[in-house]
PDB file of N, CA and C in Angstrom:
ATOM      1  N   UNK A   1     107.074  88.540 104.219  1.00  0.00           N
ATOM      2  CA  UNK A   1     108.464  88.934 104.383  1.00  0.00           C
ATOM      3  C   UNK A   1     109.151  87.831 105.172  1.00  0.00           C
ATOM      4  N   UNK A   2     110.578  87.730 104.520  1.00  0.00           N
ATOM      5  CA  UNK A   2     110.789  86.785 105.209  1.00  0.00           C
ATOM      6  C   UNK A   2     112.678  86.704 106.114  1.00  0.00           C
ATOM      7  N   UNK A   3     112.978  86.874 107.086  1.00  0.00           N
ATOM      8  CA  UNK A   3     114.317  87.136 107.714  1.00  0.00           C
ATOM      9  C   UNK A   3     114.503  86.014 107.681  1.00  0.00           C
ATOM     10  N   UNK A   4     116.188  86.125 107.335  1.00  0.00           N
ATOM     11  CA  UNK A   4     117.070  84.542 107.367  1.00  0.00           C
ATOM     12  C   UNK A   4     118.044  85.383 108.059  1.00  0.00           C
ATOM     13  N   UNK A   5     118.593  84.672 109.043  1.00  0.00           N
ATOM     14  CA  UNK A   5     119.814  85.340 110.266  1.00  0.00           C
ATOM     15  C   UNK A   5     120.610  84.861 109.544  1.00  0.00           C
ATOM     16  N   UNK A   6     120.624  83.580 109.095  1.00  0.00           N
ATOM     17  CA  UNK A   6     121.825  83.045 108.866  1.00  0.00           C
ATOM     18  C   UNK A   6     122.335  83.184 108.026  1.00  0.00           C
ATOM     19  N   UNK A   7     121.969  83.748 106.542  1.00  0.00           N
ATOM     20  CA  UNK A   7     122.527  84.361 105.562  1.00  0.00           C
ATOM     21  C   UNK A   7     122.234  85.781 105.410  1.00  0.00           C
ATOM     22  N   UNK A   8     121.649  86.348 106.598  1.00  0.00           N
ATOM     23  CA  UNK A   8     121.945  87.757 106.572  1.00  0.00           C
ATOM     24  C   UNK A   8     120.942  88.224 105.266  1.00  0.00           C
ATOM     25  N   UNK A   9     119.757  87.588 105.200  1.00  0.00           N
ATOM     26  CA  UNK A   9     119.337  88.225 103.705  1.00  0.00           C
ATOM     27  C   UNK A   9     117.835  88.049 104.156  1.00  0.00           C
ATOM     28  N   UNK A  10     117.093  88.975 103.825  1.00  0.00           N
ATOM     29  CA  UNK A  10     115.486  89.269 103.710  1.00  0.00           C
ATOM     30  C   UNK A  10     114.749  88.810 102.490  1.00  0.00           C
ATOM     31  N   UNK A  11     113.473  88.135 102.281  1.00  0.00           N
ATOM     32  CA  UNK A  11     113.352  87.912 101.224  1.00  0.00           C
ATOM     33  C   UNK A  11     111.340  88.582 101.511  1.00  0.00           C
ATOM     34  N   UNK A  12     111.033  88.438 100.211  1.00  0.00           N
ATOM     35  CA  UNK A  12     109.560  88.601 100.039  1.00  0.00           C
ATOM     36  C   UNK A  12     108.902  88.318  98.982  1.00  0.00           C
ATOM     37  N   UNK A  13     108.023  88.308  98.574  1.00  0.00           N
ATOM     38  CA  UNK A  13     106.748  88.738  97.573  1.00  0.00           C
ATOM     39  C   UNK A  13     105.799  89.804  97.956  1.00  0.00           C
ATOM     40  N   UNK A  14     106.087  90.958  96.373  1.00  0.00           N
ATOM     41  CA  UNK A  14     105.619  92.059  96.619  1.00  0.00           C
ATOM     42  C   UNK A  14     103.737  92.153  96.027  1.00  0.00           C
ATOM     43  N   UNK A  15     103.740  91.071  95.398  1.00  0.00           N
ATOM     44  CA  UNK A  15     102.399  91.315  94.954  1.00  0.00           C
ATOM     45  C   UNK A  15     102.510  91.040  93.569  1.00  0.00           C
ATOM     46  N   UNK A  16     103.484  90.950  92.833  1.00  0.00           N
ATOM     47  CA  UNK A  16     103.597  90.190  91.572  1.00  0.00           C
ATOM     48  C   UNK A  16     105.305  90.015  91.617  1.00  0.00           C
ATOM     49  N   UNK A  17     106.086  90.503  92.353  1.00  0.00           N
ATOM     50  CA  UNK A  17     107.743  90.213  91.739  1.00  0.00           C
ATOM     51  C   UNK A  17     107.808  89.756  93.507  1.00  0.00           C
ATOM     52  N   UNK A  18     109.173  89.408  93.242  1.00  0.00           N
ATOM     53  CA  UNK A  18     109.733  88.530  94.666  1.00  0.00           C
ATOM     54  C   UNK A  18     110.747  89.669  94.647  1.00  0.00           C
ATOM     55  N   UNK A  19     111.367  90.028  95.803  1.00  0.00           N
ATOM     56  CA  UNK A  19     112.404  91.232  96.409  1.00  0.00           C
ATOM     57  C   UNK A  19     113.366  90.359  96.987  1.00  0.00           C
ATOM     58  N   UNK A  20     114.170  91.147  97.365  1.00  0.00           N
ATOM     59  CA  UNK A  20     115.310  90.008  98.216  1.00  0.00           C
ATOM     60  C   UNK A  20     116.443  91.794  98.751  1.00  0.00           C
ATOM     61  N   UNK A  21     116.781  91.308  99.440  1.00  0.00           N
ATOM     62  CA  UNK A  21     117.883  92.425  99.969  1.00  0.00           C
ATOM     63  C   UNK A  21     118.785  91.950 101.089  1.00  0.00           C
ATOM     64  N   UNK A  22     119.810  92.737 101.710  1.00  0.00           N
ATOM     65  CA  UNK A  22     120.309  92.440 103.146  1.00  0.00           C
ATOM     66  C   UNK A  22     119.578  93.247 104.000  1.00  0.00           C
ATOM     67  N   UNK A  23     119.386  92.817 105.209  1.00  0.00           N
ATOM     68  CA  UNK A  23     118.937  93.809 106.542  1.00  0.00           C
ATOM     69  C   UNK A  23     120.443  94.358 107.181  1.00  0.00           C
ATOM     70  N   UNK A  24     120.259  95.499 107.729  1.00  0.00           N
ATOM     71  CA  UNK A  24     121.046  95.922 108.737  1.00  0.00           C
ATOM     72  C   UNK A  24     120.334  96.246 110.220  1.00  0.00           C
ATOM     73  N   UNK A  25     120.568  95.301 110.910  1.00  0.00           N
ATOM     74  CA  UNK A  25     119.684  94.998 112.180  1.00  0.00           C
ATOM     75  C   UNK A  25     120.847  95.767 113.303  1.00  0.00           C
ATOM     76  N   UNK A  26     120.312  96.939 114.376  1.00  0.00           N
ATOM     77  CA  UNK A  26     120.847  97.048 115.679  1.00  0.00           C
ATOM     78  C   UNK A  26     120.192  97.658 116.294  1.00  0.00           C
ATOM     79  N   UNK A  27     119.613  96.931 117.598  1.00  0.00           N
ATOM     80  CA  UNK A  27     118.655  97.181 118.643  1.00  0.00           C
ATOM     81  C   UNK A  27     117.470  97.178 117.830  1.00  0.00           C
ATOM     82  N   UNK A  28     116.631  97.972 118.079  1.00  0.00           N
ATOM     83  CA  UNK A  28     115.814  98.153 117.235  1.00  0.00           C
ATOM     84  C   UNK A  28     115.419  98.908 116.367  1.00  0.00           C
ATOM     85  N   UNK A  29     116.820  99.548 115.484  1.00  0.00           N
ATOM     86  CA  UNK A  29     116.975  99.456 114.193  1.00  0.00           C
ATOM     87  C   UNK A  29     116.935  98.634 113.163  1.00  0.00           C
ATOM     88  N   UNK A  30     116.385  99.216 111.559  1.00  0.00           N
ATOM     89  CA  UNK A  30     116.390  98.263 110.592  1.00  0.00           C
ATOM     90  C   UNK A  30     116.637  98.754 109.463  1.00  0.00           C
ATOM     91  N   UNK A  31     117.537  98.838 108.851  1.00  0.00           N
ATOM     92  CA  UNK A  31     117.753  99.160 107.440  1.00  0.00           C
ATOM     93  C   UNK A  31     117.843  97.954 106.002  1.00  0.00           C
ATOM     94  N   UNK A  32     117.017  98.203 105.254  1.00  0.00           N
ATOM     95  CA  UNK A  32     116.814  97.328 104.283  1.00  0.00           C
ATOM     96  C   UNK A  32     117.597  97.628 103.483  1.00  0.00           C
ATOM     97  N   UNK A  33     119.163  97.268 103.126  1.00  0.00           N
ATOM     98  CA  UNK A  33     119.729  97.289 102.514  1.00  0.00           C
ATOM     99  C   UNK A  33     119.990  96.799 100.716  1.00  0.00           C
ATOM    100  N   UNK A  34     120.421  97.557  99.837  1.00  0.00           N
ATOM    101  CA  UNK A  34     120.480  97.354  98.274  1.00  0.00           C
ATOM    102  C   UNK A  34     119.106  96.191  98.289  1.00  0.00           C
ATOM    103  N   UNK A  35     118.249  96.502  97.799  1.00  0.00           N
ATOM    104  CA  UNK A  35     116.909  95.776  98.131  1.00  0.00           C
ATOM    105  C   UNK A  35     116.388  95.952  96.488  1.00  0.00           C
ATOM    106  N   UNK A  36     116.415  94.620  95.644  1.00  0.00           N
ATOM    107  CA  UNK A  36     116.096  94.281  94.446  1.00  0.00           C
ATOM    108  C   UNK A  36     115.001  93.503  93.840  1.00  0.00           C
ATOM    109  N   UNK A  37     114.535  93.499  92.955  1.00  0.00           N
ATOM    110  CA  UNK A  37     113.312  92.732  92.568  1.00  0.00           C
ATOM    111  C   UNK A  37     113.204  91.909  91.589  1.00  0.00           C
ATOM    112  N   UNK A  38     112.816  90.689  91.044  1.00  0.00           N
ATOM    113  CA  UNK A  38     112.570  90.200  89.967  1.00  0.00           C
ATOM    114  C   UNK A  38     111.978  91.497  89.060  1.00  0.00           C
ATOM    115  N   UNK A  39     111.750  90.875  87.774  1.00  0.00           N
ATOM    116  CA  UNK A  39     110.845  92.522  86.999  1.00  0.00           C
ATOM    117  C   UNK A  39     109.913  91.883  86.124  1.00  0.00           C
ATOM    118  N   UNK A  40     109.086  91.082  86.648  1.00  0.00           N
ATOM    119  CA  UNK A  40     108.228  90.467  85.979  1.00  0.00           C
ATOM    120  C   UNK A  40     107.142  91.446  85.237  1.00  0.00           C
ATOM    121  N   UNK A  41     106.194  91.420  84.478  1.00  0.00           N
ATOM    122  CA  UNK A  41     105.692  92.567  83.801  1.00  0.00           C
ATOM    123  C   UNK A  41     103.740  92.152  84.446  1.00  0.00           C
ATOM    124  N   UNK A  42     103.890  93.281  85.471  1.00  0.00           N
ATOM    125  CA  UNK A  42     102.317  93.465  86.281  1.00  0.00           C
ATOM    126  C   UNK A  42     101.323  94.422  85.709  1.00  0.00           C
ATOM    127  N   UNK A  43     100.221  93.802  86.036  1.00  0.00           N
ATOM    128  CA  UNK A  43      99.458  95.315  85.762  1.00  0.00           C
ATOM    129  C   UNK A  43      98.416  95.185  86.924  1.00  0.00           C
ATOM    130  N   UNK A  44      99.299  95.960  88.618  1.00  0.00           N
ATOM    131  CA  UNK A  44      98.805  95.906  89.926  1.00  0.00           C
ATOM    132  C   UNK A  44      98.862  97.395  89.885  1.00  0.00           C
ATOM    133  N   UNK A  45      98.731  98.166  88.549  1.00  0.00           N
ATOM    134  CA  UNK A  45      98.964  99.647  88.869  1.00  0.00           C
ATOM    135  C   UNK A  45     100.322 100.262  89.924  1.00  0.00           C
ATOM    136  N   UNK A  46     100.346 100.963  90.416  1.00  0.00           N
ATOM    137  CA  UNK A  46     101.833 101.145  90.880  1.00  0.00           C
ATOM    138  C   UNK A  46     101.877 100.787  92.791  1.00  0.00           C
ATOM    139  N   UNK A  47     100.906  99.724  93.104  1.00  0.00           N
ATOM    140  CA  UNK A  47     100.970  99.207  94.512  1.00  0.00           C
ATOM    141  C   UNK A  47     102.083  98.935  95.117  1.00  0.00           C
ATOM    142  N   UNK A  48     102.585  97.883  93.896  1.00  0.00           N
ATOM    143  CA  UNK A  48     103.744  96.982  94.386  1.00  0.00           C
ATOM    144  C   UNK A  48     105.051  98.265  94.604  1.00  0.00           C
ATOM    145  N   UNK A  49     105.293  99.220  93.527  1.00  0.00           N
ATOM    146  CA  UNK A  49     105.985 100.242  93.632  1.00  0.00           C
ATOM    147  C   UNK A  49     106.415 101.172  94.977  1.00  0.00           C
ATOM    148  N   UNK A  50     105.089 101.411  95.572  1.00  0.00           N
ATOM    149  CA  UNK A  50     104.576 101.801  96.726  1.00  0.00           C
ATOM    150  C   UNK A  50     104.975 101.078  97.721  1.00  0.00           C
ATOM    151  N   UNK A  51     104.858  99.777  97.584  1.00  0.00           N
ATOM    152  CA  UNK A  51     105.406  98.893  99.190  1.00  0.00           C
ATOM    153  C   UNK A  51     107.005  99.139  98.967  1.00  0.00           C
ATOM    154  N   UNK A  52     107.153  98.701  97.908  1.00  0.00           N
ATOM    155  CA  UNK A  52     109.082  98.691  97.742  1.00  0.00           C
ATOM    156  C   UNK A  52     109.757 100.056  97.980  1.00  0.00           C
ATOM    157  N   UNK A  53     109.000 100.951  97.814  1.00  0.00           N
ATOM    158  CA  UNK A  53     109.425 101.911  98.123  1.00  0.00           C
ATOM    159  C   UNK A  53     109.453 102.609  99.440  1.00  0.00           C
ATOM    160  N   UNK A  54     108.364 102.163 100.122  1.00  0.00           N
ATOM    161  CA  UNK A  54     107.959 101.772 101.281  1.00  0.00           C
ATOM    162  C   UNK A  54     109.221 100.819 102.335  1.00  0.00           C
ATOM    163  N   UNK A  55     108.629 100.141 101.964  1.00  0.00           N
ATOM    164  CA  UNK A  55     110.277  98.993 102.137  1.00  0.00           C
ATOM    165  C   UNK A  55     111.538  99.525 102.791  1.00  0.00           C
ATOM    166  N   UNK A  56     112.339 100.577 101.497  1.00  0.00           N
ATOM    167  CA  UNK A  56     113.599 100.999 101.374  1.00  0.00           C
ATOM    168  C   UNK A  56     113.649 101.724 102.836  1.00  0.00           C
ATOM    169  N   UNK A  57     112.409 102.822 103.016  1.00  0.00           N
ATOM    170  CA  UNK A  57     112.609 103.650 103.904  1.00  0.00           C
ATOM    171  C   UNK A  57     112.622 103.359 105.817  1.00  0.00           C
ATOM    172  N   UNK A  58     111.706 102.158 105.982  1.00  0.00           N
ATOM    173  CA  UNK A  58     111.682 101.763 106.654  1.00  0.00           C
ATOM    174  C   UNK A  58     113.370 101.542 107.685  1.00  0.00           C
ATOM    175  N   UNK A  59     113.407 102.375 108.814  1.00  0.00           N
ATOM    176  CA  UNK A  59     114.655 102.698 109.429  1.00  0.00           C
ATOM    177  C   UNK A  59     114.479 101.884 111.211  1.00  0.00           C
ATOM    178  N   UNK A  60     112.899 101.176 111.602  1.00  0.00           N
ATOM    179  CA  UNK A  60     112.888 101.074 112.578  1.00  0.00           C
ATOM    180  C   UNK A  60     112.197  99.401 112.656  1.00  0.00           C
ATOM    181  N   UNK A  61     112.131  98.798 113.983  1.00  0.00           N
ATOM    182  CA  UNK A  61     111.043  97.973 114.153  1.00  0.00           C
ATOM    183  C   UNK A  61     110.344  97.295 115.364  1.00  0.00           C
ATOM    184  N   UNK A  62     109.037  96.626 115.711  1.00  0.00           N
ATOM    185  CA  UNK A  62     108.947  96.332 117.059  1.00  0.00           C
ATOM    186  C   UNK A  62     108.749  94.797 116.872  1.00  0.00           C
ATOM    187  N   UNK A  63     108.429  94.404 117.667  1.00  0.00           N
ATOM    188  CA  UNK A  63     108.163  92.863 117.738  1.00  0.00           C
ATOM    189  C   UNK A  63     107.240  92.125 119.094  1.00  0.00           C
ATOM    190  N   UNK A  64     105.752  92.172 118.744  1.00  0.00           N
ATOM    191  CA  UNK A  64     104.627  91.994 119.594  1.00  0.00           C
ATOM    192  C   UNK A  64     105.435  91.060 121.443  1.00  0.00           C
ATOM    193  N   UNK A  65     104.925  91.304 121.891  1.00  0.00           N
ATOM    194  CA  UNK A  65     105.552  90.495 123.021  1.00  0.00           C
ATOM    195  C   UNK A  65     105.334  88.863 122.850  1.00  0.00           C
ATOM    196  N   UNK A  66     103.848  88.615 121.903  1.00  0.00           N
ATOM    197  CA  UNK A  66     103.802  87.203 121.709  1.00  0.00           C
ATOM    198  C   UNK A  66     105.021  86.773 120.961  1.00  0.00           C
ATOM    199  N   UNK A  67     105.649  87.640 120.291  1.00  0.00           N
ATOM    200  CA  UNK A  67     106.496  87.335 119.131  1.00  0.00           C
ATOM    201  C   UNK A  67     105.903  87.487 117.842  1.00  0.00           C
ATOM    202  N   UNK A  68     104.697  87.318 117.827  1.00  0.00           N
ATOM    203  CA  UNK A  68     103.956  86.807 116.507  1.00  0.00           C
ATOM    204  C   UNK A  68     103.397  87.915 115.350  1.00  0.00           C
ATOM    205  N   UNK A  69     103.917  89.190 115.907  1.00  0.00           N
ATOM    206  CA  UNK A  69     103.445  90.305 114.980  1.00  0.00           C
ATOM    207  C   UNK A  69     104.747  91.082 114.876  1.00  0.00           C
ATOM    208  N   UNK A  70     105.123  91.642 113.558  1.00  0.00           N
ATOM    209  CA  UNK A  70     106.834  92.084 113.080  1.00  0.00           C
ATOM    210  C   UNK A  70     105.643  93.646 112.871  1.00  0.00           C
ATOM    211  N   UNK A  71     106.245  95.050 113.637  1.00  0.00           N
ATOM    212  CA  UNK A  71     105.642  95.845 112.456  1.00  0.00           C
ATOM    213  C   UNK A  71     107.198  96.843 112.416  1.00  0.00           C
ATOM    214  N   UNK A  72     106.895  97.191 110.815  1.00  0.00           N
ATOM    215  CA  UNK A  72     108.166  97.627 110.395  1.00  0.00           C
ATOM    216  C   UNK A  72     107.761  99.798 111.021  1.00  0.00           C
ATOM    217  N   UNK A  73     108.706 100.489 110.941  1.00  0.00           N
ATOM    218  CA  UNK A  73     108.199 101.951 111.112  1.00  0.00           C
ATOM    219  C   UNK A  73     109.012 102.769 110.348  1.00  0.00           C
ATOM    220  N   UNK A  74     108.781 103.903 109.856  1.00  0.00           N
ATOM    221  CA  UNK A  74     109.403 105.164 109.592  1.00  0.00           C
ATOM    222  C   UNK A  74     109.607 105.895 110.573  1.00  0.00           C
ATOM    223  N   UNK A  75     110.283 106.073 111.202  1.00  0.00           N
ATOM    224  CA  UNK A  75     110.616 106.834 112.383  1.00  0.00           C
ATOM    225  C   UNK A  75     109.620 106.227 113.568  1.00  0.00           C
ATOM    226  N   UNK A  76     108.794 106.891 113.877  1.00  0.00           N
ATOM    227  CA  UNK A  76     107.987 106.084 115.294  1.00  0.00           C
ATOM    228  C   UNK A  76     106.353 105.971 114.609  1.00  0.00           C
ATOM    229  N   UNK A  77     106.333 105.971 113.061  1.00  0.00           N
ATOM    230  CA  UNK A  77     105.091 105.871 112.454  1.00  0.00           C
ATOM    231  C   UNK A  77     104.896 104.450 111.587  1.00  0.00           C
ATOM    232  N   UNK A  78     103.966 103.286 112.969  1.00  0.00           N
ATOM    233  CA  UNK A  78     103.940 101.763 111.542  1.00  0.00           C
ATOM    234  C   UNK A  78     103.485 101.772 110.258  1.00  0.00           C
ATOM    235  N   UNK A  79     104.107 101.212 109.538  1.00  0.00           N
ATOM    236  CA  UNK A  79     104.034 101.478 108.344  1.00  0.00           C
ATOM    237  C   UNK A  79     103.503 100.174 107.577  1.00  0.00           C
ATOM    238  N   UNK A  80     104.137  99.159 108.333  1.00  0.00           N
ATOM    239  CA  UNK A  80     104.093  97.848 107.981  1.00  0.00           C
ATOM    240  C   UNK A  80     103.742  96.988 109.251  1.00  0.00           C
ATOM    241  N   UNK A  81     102.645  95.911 108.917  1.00  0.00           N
ATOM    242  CA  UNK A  81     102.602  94.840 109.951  1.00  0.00           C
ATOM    243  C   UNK A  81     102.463  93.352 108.975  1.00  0.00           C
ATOM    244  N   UNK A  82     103.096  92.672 110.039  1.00  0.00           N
ATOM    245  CA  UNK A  82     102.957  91.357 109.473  1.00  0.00           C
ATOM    246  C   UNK A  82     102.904  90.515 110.835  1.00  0.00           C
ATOM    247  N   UNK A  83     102.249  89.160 110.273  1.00  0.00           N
ATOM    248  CA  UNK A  83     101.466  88.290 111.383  1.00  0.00           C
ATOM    249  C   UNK A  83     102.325  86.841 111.315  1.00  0.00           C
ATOM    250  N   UNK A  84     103.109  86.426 112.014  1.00  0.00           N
ATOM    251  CA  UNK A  84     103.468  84.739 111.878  1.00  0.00           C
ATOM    252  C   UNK A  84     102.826  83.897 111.883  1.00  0.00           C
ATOM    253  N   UNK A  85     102.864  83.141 110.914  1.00  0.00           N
ATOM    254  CA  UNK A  85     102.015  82.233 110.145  1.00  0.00           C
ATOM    255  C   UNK A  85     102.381  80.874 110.850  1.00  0.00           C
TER     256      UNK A  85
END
């Protein structure tokens, strides 16, 4: 996953299609806004479906004190972690 401040736009790879959306960031709120996909034709069974959908709902987030770990939440439940590379 990937945040750009400066154009206000989120990007990713879901596991076979690339996503892209706006964030709506305050405090530590997060809303993944109109959030779209390439539609390339997979056969990952319905995983990728599952994260994106996953994705949409995601309303919260923390950010490790190193900085180096993003995890996304559904209310106060992580849902998502990711590691800076």
């Amino acid at each position: 996953i990937i945040f750009d401040a400066k154009e206000n736009r989120v990007s990713g790879f879901a596991g076979c299609n690339q996503y892209f959306g706006t964030p709506i960031i305050e405090n530590s709120n997060l809303i993944l806004d109109k959030v779209g996909a390439t539609m390339m034709a997979c056969s990952d069974g319905n995983g990728e479906d599952v994260y994106l959908n996953t994705l949409q709902k995601i309303n919260r987030y923390s950010i490790s004190k190193d900085g180096k770990e993003l995890t996304l939440l559904i209310d106060d439940v992580a849902m998502m972690r990711y590691v800076r590379k």
